[in-house]
N, C-alpha and C. Protein backbone atom coordinates (compact mmCIF):
# COMPACT_ATOMS: atom_id res chain seq x y z
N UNK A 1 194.98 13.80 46.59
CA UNK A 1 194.78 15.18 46.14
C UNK A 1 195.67 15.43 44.93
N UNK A 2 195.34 16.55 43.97
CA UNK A 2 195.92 16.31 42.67
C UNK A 2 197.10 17.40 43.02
N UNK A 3 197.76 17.17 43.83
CA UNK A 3 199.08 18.45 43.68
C UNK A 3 199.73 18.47 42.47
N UNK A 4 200.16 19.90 41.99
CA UNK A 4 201.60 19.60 41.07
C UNK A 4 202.46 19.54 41.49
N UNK A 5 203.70 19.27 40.92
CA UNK A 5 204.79 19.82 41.43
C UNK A 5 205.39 21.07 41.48
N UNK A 6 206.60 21.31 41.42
CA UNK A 6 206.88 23.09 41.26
C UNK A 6 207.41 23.42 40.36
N UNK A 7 207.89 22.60 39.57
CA UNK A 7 207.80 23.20 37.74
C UNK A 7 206.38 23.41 36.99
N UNK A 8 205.51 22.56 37.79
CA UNK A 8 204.37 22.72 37.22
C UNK A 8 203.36 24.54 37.26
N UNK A 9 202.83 24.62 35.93
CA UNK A 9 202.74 26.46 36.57
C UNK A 9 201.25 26.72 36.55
N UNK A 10 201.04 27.26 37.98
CA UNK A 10 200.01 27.89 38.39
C UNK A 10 199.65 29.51 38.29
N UNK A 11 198.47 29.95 38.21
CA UNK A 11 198.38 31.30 38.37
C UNK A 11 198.02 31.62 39.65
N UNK A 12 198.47 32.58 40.58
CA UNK A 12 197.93 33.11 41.67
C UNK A 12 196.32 33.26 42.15
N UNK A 13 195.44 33.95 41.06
CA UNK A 13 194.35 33.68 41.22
C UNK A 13 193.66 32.06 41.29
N UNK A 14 194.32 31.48 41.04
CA UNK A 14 193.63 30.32 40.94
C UNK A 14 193.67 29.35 42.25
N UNK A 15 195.29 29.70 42.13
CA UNK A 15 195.83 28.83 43.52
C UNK A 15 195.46 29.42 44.90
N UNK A 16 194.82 30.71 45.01
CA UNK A 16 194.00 31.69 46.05
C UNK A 16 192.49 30.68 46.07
N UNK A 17 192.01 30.61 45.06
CA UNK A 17 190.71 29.98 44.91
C UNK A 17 190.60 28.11 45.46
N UNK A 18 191.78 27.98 44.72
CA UNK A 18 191.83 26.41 45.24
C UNK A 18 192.21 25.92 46.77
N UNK A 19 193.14 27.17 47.43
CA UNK A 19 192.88 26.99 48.54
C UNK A 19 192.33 27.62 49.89
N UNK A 20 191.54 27.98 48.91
CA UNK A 20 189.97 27.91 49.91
C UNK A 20 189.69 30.03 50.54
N UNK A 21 190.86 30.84 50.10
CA UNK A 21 190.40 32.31 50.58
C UNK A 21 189.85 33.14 50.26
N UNK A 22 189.04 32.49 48.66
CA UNK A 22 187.91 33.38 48.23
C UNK A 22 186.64 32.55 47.46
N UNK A 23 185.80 32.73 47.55
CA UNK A 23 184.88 31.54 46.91
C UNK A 23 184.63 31.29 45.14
N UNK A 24 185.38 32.31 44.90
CA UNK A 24 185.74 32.40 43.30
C UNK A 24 186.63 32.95 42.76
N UNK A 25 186.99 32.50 41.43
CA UNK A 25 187.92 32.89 40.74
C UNK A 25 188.11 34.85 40.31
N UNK A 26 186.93 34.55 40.19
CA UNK A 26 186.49 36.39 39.98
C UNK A 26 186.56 37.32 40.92
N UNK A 27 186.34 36.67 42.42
CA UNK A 27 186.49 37.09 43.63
C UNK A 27 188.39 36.96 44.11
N UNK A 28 188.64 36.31 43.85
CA UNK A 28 190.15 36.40 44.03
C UNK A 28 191.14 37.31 42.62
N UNK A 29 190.33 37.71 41.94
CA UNK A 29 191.14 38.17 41.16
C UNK A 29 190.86 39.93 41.26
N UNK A 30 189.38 39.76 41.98
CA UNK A 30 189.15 41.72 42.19
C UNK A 30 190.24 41.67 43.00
N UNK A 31 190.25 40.89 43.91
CA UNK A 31 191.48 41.03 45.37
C UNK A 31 192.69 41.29 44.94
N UNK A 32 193.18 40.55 44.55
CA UNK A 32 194.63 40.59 43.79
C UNK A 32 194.82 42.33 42.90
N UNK A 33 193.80 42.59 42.12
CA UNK A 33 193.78 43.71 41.45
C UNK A 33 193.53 44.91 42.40
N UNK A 34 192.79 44.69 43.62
CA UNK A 34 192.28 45.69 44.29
C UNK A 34 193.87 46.05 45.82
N UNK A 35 194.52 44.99 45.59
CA UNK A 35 195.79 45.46 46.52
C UNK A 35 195.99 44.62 47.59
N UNK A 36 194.97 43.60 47.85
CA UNK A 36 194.27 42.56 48.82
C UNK A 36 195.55 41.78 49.00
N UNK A 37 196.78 42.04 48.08
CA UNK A 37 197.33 40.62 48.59
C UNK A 37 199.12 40.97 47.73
N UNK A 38 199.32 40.39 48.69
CA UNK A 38 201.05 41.21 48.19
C UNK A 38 202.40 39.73 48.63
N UNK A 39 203.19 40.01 47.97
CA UNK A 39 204.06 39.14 48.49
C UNK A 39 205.50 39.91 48.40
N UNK A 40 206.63 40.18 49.23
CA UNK A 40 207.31 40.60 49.59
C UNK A 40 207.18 41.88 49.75
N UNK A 41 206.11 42.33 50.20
CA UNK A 41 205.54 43.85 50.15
C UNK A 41 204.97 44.80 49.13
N UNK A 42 204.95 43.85 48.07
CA UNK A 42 204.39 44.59 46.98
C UNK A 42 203.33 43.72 46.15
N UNK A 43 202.13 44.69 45.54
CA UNK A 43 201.53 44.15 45.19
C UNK A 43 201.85 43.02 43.96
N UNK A 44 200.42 41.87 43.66
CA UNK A 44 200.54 40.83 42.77
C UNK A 44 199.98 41.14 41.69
N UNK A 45 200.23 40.65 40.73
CA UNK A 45 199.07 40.59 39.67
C UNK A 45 198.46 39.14 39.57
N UNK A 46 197.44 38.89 39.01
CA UNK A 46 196.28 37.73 38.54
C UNK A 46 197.34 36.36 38.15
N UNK A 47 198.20 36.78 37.08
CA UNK A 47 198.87 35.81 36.77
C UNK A 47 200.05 35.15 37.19
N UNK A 48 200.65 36.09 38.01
CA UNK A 48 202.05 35.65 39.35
C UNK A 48 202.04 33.96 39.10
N UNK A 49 202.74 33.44 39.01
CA UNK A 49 202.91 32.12 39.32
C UNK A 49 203.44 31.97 40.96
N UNK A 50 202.91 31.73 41.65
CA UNK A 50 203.47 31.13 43.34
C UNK A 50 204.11 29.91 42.91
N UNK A 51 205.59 30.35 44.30
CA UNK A 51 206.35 29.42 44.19
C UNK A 51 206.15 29.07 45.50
N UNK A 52 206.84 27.77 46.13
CA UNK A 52 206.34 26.69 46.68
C UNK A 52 207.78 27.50 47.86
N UNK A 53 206.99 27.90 49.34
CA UNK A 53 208.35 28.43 50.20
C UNK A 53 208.36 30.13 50.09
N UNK A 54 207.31 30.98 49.10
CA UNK A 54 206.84 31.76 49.03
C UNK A 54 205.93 33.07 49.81
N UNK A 55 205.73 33.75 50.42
CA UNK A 55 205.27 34.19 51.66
C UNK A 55 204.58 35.26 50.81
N UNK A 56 203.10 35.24 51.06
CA UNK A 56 201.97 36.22 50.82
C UNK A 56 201.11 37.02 52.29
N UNK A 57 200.96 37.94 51.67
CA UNK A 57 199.85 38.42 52.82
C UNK A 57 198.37 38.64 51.91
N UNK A 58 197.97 38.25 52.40
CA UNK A 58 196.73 38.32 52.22
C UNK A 58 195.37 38.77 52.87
N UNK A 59 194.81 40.15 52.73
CA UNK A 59 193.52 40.37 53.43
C UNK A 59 192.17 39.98 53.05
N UNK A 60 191.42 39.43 53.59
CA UNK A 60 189.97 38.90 53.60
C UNK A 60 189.21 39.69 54.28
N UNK A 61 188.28 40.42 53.90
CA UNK A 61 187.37 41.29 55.36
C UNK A 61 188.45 42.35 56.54
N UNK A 62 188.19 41.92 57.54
CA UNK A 62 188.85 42.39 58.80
C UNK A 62 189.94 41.97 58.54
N UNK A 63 190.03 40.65 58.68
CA UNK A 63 191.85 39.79 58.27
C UNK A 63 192.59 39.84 57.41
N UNK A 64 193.74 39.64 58.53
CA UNK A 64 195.05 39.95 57.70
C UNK A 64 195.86 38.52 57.73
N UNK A 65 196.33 37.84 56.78
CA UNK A 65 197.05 36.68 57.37
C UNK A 65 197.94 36.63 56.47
N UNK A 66 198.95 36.42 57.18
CA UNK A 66 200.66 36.07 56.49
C UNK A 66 200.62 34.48 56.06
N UNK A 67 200.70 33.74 55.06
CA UNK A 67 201.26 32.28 55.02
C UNK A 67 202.09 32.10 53.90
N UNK A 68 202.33 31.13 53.92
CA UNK A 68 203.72 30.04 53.35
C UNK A 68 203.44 29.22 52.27
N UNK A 69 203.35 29.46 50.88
CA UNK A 69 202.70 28.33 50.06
C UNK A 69 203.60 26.94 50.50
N UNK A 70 202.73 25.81 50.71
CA UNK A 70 203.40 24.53 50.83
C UNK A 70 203.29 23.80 49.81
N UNK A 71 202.32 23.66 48.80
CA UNK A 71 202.13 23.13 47.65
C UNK A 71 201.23 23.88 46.72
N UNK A 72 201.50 23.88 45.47
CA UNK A 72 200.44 24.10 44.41
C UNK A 72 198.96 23.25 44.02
N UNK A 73 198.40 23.70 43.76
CA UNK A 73 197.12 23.38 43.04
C UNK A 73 196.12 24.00 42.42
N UNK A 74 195.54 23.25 41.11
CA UNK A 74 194.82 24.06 40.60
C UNK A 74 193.42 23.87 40.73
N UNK A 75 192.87 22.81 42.08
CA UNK A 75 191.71 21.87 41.86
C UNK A 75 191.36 22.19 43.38
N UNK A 76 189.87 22.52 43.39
CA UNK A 76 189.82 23.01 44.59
C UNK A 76 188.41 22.14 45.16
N UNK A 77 189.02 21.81 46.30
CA UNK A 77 188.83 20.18 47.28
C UNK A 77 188.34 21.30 48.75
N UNK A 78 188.32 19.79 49.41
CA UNK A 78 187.75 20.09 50.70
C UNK A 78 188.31 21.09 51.85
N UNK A 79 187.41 21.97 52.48
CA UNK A 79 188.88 22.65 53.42
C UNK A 79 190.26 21.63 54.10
N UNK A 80 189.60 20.48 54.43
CA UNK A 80 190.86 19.70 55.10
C UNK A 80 191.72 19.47 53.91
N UNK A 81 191.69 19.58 52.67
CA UNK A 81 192.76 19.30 51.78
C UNK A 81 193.20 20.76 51.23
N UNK A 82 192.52 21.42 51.10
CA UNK A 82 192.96 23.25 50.79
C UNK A 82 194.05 23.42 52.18
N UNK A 83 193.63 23.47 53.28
CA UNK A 83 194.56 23.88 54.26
C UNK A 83 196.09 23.21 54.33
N UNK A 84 196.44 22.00 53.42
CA UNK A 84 197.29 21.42 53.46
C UNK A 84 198.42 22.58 52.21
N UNK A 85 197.71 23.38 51.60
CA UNK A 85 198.73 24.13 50.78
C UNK A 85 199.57 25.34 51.05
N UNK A 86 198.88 25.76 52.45
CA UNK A 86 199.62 26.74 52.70
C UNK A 86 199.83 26.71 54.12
N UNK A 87 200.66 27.28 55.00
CA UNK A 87 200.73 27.62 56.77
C UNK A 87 200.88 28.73 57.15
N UNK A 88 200.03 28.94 57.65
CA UNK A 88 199.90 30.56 58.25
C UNK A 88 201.18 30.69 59.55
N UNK A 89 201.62 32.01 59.04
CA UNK A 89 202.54 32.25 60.28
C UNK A 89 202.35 32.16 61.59
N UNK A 90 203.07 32.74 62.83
CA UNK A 90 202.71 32.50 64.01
C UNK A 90 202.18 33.72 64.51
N UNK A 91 203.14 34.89 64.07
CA UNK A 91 202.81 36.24 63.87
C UNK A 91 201.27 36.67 63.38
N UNK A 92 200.73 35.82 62.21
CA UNK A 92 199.57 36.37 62.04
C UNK A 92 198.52 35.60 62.61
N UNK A 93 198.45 34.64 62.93
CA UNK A 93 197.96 34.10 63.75
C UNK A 93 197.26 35.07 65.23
N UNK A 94 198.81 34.98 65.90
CA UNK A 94 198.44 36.11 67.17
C UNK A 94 197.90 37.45 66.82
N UNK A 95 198.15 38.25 65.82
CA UNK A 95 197.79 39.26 64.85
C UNK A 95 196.47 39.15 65.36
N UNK A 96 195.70 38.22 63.68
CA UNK A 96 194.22 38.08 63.75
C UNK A 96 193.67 37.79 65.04
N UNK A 97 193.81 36.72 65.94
CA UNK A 97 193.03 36.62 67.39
C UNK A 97 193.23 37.97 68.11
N UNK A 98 194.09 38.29 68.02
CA UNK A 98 193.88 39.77 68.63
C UNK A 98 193.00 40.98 68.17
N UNK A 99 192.88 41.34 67.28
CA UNK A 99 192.22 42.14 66.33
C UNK A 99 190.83 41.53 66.13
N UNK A 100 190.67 40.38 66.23
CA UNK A 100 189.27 39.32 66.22
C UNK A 100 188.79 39.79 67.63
N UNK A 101 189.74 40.08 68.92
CA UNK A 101 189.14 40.10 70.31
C UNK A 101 188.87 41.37 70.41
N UNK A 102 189.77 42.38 69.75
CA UNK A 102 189.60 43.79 70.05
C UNK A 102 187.72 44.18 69.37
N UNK A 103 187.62 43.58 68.03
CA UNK A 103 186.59 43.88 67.35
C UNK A 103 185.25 43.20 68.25
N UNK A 104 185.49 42.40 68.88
CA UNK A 104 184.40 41.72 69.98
C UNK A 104 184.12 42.06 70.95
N UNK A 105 185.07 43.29 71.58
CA UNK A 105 185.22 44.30 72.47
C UNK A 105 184.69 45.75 72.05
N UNK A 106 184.22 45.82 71.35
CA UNK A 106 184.15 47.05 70.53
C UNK A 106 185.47 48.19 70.37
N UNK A 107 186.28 47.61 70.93
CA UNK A 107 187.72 48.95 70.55
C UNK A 107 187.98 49.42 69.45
N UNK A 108 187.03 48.66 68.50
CA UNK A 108 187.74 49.39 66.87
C UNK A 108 186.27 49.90 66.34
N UNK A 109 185.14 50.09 66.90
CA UNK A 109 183.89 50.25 66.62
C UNK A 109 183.78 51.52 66.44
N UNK A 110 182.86 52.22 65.69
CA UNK A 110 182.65 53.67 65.58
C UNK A 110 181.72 53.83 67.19
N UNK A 111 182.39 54.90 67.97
CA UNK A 111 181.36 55.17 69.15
C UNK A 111 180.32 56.16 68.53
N UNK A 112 179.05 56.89 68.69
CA UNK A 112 178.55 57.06 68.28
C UNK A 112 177.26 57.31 69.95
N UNK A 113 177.23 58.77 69.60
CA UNK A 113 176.29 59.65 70.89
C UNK A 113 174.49 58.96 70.49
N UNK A 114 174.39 57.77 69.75
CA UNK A 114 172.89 57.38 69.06
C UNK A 114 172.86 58.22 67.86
N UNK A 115 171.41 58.49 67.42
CA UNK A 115 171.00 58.69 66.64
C UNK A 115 171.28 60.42 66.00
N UNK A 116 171.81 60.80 64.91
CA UNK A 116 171.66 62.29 64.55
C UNK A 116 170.82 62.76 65.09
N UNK A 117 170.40 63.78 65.63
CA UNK A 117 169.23 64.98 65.61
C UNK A 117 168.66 65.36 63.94
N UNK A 118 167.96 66.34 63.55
CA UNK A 118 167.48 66.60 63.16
C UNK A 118 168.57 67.75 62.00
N UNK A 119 168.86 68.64 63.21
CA UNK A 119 170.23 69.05 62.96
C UNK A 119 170.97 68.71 62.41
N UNK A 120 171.37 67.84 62.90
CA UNK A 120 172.78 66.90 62.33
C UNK A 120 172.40 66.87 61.23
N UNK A 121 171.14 65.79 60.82
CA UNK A 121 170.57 65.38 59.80
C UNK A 121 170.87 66.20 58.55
N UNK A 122 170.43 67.43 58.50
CA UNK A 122 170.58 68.40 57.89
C UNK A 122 172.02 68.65 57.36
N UNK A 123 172.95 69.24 58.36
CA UNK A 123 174.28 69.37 58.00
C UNK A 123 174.94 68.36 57.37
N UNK A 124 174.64 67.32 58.10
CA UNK A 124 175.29 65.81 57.00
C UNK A 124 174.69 66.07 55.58
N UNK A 125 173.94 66.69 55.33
CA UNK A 125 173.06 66.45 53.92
C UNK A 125 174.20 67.35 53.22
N UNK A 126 174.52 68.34 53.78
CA UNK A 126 174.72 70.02 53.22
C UNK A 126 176.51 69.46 52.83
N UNK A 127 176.47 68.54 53.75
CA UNK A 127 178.30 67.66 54.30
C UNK A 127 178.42 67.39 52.60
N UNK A 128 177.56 66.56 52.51
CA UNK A 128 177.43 65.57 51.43
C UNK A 128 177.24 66.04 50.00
N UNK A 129 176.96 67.30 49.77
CA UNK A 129 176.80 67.89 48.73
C UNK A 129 175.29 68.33 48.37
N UNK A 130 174.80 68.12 49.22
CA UNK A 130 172.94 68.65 48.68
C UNK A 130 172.75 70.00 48.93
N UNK A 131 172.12 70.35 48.02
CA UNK A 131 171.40 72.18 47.61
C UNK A 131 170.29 72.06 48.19
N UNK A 132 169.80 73.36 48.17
CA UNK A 132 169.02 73.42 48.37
C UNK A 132 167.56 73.06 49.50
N UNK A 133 166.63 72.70 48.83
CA UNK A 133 165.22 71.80 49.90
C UNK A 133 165.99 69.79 50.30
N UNK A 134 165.45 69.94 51.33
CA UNK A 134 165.68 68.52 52.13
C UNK A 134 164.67 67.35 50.47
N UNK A 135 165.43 66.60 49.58
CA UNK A 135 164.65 65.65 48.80
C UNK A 135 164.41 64.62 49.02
N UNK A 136 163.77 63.74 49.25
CA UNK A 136 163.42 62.57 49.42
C UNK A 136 163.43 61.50 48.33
């Protein structure tokens, strides 16, 4: 695998992409810009260089996962060689399976009495900003 070393300099977006938590470069960089991903509690920018012993959080979807950069790279390989760059904590680990079981349980689900009435229908419209006649 083509690791660098740790003088060698990477950008954050890239090294997100190479190991394996977003399927593009463009996609890891809305993230990064959108708040998706922080390291010592505060947000990153695109170009951050990660250092090697470094601790990010990072959200994907539902997940939340804490890990550890273990190595750099800018070349993005197979999951069994992506997973070798970073280690997820133990903490987020138990975190996500939990929050993975709660969401499979429905505990975090919107409950919901079925379908609006007709009623409802209406007021949600009026909720939402519509004048006037019902438009289609």
């Amino acid at each position: 695998m083509a690791k660098q070393d740790a003088d060698d300099k990477v950008r954050l977006d890239k090294w997100l992409w190479a190991a394996r938590f977003y399927k593009t470069r463009a996609l890891a960089k809305a993230a990064i810009e959108g708040g998706k991903v922080h390291c010592r509690g505060e947000r990153c920018k695109p170009g951050k260089e990660p250092k090697v012993g470094e601790e990010y959080v990072i959200r994907t979807g539902f997940d939340e996962r804490t890990v550890v950069v273990q190595a750099l790279s800018v070349v993005r390989r197979g999951a069994p060689e992506a997973q070798t760059l970073y280690a997820e904590t133990g903490e987020s680990i138990v975190r996500r399976e939990k929050a993975a079981e709660q969401r499979k349980a429905g505990a975090l689900g919107v409950q919901t009495d079925g379908r609006p009435s007709k009623k409802q229908r209406r007021q949600l419209f009026y909720l939402r900003g519509g004048s006037g006649e019902w438009v289609e």
